[in-house]
Protein backbone atom coordinates (compact mmCIF):
# COMPACT_ATOMS: atom_id res chain seq x y z
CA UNK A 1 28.58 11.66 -11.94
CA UNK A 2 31.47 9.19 -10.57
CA UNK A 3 31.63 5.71 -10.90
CA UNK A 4 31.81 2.58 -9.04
CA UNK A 5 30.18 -0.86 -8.71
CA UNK A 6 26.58 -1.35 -8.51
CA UNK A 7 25.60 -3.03 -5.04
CA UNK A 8 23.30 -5.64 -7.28
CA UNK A 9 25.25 -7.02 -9.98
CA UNK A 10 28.92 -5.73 -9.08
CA UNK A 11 29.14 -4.03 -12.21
CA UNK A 12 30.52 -1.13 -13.38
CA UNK A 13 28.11 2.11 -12.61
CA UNK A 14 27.45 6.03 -12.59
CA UNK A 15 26.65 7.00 -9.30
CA UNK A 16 23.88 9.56 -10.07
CA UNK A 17 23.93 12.43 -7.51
CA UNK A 18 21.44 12.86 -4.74
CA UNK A 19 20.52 15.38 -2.24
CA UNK A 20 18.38 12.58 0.25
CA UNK A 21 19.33 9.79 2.41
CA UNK A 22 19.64 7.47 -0.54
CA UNK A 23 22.11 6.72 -3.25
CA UNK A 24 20.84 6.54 -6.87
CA UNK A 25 22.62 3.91 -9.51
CA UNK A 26 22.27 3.39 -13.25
CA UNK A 27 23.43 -0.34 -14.08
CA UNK A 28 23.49 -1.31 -17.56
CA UNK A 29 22.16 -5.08 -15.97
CA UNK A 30 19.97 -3.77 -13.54
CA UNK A 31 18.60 -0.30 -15.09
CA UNK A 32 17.95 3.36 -12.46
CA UNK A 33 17.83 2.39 -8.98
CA UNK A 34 17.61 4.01 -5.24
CA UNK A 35 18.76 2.26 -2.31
CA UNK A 36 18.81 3.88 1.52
CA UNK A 37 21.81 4.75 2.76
CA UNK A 38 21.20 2.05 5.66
CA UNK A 39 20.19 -0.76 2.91
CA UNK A 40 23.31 -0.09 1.10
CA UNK A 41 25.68 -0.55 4.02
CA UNK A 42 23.95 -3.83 4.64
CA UNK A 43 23.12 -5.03 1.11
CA UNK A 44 27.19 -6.54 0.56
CA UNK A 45 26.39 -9.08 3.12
CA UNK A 46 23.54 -10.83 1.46
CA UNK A 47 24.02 -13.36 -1.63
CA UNK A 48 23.79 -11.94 -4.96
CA UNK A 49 20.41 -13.97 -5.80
CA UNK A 50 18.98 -12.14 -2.39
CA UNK A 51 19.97 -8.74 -3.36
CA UNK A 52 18.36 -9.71 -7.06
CA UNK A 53 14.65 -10.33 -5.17
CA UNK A 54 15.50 -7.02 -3.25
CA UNK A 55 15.91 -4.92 -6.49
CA UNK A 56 12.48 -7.07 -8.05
CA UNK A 57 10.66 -6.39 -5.22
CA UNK A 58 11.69 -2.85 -5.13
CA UNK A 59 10.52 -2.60 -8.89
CA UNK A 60 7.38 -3.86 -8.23
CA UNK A 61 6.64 -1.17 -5.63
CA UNK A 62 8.05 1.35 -7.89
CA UNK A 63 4.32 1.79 -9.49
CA UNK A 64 3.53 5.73 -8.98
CA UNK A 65 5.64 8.10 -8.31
CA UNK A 66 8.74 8.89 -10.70
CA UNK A 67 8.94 5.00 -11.02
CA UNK A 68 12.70 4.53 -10.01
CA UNK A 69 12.72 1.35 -7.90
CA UNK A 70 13.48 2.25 -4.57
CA UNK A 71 15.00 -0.25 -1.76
CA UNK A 72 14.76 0.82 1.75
CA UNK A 73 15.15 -1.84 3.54
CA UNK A 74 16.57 -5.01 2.74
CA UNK A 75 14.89 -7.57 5.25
């Protein structure tokens, strides 16, 4: 795994490795986490409050499945 900073809270993270069009965090603030390639790229721009509601909404789809929140999109 190699670290960086997680896209939601700026923290320190592991960078979990991935073999899709996504990249996979574990935050200690934010917990296991997908985000598109696309959404990533894009995510920076928004305020950290916005990017917050992206992550909630993404857990609250994250019901089925292997449960790991998932944001694809970030409009």
């Amino acid at each position: 795994m190699t670290s960086t900073t997680c896209p939601i809270s700026d923290e320190p993270v592991e960078v979990i490795p991935t073999v899709g069009d996504y990249a996979e965090f574990d935050c200690p603030s934010c917990g296991r986490f997908r985000i598109s390639r696309t959404a990533l790229k894009l995510v920076a721009k928004r305020s950290r409050r916005r990017r917050e509601t992206l992550l909630d909404k993404a857990r609250a789809d994250a019901q089925g499945g292997d449960g790991i929140p998932f944001i694809r999109n970030i409009f």
